[in-house]
Protein backbone atom coordinates (compact mmCIF):
# COMPACT_ATOMS: atom_id res chain seq x y z
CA UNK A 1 -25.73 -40.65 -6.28
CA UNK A 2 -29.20 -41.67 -6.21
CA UNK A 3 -30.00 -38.91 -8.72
CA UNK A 4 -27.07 -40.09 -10.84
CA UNK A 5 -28.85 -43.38 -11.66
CA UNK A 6 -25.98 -45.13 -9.15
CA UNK A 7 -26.21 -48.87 -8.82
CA UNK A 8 -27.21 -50.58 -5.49
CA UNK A 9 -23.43 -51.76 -5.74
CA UNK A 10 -22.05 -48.12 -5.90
CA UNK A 11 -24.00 -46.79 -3.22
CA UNK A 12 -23.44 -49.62 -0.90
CA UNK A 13 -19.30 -48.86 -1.44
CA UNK A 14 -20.12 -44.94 -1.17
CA UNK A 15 -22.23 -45.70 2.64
CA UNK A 16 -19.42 -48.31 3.52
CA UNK A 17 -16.96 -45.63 3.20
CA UNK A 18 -18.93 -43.30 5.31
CA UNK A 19 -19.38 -45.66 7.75
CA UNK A 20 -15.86 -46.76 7.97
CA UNK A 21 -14.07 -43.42 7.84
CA UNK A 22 -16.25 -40.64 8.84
CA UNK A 23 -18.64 -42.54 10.97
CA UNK A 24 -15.68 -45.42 12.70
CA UNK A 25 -16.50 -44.07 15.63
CA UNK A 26 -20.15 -45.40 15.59
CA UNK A 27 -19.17 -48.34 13.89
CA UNK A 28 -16.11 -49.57 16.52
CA UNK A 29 -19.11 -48.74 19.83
CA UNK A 30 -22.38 -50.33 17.62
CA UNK A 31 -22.68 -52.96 20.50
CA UNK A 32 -21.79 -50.66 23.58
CA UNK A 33 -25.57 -49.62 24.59
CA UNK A 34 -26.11 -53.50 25.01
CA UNK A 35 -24.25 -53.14 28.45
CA UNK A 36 -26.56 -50.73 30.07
CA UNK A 37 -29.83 -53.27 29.36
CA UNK A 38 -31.06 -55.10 31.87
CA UNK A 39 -30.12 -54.28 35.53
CA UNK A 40 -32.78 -56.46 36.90
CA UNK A 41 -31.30 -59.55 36.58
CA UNK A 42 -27.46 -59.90 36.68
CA UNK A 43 -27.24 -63.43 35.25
CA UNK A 44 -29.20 -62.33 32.31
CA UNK A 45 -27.07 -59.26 32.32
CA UNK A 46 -23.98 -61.21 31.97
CA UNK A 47 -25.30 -63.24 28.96
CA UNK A 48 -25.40 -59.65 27.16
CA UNK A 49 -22.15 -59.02 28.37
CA UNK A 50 -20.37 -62.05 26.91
CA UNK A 51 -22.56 -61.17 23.69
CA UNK A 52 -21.00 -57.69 23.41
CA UNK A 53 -17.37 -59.03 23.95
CA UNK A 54 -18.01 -61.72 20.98
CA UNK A 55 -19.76 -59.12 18.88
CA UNK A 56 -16.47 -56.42 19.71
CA UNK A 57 -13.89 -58.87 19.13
CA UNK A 58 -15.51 -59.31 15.25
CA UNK A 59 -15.37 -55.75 15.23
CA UNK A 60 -11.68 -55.63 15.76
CA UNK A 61 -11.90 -58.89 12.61
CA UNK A 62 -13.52 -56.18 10.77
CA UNK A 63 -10.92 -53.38 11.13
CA UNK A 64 -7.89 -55.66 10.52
CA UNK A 65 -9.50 -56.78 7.22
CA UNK A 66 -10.94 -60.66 8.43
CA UNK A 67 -13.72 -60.51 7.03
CA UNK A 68 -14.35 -64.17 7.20
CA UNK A 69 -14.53 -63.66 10.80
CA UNK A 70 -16.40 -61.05 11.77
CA UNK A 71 -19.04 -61.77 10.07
CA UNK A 72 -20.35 -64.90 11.03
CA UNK A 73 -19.38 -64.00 14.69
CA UNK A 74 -21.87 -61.56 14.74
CA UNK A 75 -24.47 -63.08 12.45
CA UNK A 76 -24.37 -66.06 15.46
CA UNK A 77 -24.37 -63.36 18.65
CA UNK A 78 -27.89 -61.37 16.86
CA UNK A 79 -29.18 -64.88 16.20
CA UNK A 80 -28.67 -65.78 20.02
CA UNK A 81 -29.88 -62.29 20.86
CA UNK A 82 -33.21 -62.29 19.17
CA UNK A 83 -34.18 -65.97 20.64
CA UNK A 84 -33.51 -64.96 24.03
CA UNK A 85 -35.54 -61.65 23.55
CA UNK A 86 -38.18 -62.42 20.98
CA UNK A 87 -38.63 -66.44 20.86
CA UNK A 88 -37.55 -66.47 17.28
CA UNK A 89 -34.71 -65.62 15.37
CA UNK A 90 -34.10 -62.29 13.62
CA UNK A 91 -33.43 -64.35 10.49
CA UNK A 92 -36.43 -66.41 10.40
CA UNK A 93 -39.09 -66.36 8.18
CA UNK A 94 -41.68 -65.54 11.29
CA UNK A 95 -43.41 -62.22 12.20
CA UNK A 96 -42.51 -58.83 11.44
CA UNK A 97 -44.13 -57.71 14.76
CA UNK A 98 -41.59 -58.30 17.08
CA UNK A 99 -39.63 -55.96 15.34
CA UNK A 100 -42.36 -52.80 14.32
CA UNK A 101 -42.89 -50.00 16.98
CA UNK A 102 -43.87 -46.42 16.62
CA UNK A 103 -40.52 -44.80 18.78
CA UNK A 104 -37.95 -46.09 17.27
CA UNK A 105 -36.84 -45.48 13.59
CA UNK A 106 -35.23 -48.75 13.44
CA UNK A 107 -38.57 -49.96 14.29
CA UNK A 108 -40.42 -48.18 10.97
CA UNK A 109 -41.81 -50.29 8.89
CA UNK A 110 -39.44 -49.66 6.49
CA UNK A 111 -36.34 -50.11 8.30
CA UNK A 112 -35.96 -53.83 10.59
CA UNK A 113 -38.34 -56.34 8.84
CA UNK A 114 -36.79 -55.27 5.21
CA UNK A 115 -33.45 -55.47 6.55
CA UNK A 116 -34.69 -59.01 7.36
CA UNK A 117 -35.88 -60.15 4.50
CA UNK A 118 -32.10 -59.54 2.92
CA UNK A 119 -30.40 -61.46 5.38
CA UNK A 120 -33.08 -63.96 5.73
CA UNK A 121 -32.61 -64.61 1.92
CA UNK A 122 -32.52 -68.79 1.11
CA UNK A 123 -28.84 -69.08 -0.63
CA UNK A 124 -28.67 -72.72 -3.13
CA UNK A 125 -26.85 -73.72 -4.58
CA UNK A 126 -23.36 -73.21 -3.08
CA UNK A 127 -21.71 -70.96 -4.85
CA UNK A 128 -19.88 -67.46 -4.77
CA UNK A 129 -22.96 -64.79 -4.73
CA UNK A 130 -21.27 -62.14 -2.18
CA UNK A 131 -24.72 -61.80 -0.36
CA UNK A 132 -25.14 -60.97 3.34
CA UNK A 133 -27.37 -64.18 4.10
CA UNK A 134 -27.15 -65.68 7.36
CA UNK A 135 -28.45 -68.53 5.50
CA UNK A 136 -25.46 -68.58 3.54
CA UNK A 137 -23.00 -67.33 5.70
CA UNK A 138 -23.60 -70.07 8.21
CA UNK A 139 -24.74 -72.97 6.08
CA UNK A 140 -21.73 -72.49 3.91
CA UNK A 141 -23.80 -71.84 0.58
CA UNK A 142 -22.03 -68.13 0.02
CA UNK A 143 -18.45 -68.82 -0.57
CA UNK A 144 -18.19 -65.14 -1.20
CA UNK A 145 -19.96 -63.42 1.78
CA UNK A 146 -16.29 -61.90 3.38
CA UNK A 147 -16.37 -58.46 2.13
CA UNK A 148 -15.93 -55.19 4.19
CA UNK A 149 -19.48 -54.55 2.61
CA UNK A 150 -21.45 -57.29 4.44
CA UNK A 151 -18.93 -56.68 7.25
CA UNK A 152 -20.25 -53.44 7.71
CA UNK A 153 -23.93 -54.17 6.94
CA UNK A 154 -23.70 -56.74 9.86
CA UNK A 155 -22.09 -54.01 12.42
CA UNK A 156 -24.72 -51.58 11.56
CA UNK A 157 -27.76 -54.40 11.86
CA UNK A 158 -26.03 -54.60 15.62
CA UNK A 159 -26.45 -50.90 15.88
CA UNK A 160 -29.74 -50.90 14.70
CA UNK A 161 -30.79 -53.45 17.40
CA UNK A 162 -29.39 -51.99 20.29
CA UNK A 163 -31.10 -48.97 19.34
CA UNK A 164 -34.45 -50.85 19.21
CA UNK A 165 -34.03 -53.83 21.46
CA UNK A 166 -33.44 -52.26 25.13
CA UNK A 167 -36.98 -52.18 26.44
CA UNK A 168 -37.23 -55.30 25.08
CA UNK A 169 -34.35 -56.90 27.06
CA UNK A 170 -35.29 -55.10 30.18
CA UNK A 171 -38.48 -57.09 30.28
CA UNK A 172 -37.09 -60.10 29.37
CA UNK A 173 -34.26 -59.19 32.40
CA UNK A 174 -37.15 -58.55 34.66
CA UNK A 175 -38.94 -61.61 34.18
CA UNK A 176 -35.82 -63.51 34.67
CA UNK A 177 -35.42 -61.67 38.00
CA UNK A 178 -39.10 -62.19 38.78
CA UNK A 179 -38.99 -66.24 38.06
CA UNK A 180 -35.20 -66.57 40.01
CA UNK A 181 -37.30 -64.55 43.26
CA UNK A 182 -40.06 -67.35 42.89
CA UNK A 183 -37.57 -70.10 42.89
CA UNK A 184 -35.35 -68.99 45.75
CA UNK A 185 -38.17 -67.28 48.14
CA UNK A 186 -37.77 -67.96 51.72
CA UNK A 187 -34.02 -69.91 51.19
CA UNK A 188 -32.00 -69.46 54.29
CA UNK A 189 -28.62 -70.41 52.54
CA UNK A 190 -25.47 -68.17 51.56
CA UNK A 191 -23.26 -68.12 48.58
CA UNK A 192 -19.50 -68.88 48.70
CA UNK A 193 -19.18 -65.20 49.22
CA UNK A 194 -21.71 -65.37 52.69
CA UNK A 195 -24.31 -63.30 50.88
CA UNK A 196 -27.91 -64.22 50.57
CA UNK A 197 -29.27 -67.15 48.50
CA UNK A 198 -32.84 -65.51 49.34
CA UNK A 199 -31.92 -62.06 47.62
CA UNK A 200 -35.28 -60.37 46.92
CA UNK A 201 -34.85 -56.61 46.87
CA UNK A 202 -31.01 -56.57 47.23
CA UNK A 203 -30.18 -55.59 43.67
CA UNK A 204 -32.94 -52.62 44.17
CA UNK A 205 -31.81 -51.77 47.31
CA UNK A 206 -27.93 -51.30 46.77
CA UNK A 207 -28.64 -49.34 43.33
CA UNK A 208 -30.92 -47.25 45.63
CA UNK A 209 -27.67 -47.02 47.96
CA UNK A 210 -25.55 -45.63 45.34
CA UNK A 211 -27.55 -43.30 44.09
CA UNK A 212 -28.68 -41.79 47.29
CA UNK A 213 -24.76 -41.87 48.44
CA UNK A 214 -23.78 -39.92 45.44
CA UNK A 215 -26.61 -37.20 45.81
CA UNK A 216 -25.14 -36.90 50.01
CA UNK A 217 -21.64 -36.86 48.59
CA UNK A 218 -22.61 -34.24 46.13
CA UNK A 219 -24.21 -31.98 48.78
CA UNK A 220 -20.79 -32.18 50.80
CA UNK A 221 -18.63 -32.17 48.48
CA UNK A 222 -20.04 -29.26 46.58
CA UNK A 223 -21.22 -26.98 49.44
CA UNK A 224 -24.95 -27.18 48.53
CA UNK A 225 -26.76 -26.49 51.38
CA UNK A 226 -28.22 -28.85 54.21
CA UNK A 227 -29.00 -32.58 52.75
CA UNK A 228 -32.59 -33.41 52.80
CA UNK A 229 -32.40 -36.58 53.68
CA UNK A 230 -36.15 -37.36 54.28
CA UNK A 231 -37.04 -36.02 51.00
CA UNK A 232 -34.33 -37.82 48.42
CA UNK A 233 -34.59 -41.28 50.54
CA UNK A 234 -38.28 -40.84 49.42
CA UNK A 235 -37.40 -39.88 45.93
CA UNK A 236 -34.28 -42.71 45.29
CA UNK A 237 -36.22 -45.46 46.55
CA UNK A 238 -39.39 -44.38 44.82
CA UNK A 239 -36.85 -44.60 41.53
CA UNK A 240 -35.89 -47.78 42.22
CA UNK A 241 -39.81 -49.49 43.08
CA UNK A 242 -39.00 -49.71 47.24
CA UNK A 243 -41.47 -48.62 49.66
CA UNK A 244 -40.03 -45.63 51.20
CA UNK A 245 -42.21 -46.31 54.19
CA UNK A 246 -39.84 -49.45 54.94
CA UNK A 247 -37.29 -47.65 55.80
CA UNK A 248 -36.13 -46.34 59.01
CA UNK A 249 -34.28 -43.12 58.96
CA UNK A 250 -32.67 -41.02 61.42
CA UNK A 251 -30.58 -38.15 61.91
CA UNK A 252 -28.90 -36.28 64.47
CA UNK A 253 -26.03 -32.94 64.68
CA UNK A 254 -23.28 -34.88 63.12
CA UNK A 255 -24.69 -37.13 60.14
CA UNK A 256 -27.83 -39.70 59.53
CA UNK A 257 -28.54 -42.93 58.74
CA UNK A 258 -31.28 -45.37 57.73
CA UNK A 259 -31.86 -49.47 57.31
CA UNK A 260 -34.33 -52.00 55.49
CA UNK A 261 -34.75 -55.23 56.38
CA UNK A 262 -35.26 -57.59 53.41
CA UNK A 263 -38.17 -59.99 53.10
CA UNK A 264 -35.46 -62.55 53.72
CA UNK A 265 -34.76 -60.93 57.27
CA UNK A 266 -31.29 -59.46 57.31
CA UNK A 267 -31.35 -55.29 57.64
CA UNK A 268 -28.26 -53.86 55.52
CA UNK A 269 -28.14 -50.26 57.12
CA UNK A 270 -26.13 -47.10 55.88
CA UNK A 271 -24.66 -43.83 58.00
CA UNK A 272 -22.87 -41.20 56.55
CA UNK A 273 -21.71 -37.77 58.18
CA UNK A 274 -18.86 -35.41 56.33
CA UNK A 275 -15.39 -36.02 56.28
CA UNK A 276 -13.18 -36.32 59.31
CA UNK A 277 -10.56 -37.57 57.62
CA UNK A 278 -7.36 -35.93 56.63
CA UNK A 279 -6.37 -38.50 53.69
CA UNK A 280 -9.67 -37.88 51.45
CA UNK A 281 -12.34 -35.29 50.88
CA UNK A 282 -15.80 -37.69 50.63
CA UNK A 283 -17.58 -38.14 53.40
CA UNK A 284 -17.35 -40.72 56.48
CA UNK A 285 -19.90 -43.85 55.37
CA UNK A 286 -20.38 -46.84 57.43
CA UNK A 287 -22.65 -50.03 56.63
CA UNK A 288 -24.81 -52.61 58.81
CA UNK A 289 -25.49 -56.56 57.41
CA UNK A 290 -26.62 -58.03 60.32
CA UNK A 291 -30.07 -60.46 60.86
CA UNK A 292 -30.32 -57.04 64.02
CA UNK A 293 -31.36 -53.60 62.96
CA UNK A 294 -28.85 -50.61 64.14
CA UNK A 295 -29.66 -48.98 67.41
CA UNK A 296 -27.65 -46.11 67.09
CA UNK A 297 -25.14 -44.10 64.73
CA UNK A 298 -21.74 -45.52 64.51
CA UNK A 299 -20.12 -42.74 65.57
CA UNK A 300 -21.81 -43.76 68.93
CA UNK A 301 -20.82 -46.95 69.00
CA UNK A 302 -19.61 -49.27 66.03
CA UNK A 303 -20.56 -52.00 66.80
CA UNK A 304 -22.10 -53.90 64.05
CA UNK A 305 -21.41 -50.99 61.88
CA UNK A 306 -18.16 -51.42 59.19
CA UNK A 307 -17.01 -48.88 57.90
CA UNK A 308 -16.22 -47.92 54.05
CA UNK A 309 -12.44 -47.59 55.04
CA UNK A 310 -12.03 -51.19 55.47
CA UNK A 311 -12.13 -54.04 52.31
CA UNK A 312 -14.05 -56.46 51.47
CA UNK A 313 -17.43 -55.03 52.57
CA UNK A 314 -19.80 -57.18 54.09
CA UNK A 315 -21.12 -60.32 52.01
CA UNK A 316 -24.22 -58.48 51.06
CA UNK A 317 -22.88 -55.25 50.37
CA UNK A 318 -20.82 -56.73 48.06
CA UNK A 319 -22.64 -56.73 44.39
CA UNK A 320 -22.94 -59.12 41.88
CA UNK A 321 -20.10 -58.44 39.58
CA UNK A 322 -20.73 -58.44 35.74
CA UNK A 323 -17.68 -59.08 33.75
């Protein structure tokens, strides 16, 4: 079309159509990757949540047809966005170099800070100019910004910033995490749920309990040979920045076990051995949350030890839920 001498209005119908019929798929998930940024901070993680439900919701505005809707929606969420992550809005007249990297092609030189020059545009006087401003989306200047065009520019700006934003938002997450551990060091208060106020290394050390729980359930459940225990406690917590060294681990005939005690004092402890039940395949797991550390396996004696089979967990066990 390009070739053809096209105008900028007839190729931006020809890539809306693209994007709307062969490409929907993209278009309808532009915000999903949003969700997986930022594990270090659940609070932080939640804002992005209630982002990405906002910014889906004006998705569904756009496939209906409202326009009018889904538009400013999202113009508001990547305004929000960018201050949290940057300092500054994506629509301001600041920097380019928040926005310029060398891995990303949304962060070329010719991709992000052009894109924001055209929706950074000044719109006066009000009027009906069909631009996709924020300036006059927002400020009411553009009375004739709802069109699936701009509708679909704006989805694909969200697409381009999830691509380009994630490490971004994981430092910004782990800062968060890192000033909330400052604040609440040394706290011997619980929650309304009994867990921890004083939860330094909790969110580490269940995502390091999941993982090494699925790589034991693999082995088991999969026939793969003798679990190495030693070896993949070393390599999960290693993953997930613990010192494998603060662990205890043991083992014996029938199944192992290990525990940590966090710099706030309480040990959460985990034993697994395979399945001796007849109702399900995955193995027999147990779990310790006690200010104690284990003495023995649970299939010794129990005590202290509570075991997978039986809901709610302990308070600590439980996780942070993001919604």
């Amino acid at each position: 079309m390009v070739e053809q001498n096209a105008t900028n209005a007839e190729l931006d119908e020809a890539l809306t159509e693209v994007w709307n019929n062969e490409n929907a798929i993209w278009l309808r998930h532009a915000a999903t990757p949003i969700r997986r940024w930022s594990n270090s901070h659940y609070p932080f993680k939640q804002t992005l949540w209630d982002r990405v439900t906002l910014i889906e919701k004006a998705i569904e505005h756009h496939f209906t047809g409202a326009y009018e809707a889904s538009i400013p929606i999202i113009l508001t969420q990547i305004d929000g966005l960018s201050r949290d992550l940057t300092e500054q809005s994506f629509f301001s007249k600041g920097s380019n170099a928040p926005y310029l990297d060398d891995k990303t092609i949304a962060g070329m030189e010719t991709n992000l800070p052009v894109v924001r020059a055209l929706f950074s545009e000044d719109v006066r006087p009000t009027g009906s100019y069909g631009k996709v401003s924020r300036h006059g989306v927002l400020h009411g200047r553009d009375l004739g910004y709802a069109t699936r065009v701009n509708s679909t520019k704006t989805i694909v700006l969200v697409a381009a910033l999830a691509e380009y934003l994630p490490k971004i938002a994981d430092d910004t997450g782990a800062q968060l995490r890192r000033a909330h551990e400052e604040s609440i060091a040394g706290s011997t208060e619980v929650d309304e749920l009994g867990r921890l106020v004083d939860d330094r290394h909790v969110p580490e050390l269940l995502r390091f309990a999941y993982d090494l729980d699925t790589e034991y359930m693999n082995t088991v459940l999969l026939n793969l040979g003798a679990f190495d225990a030693p070896r993949q406690l070393a390599a999960v917590a290693s993953k997930h920045r613990l010192d494998p060294a603060e662990f205890t681990l043991e083992m014996d005939e029938t199944g192992w076990r290990w525990h940590y005690t966090l710099p706030a004092g309480q040990t959460l402890g985990y034993a697994a051995r395979p399945s001796t039940s007849t109702e399900r395949r995955h193995p027999d797991v147990w779990r310790w949350d006690a200010p104690l550390t284990p003495s023995t396996f649970p299939w010794v004696n129990a005590a202290g030890w509570r075991s997978d089979d039986e809901f709610p967990r302990s308070p600590n066990w439980e996780p942070k839920l993001v919604i």
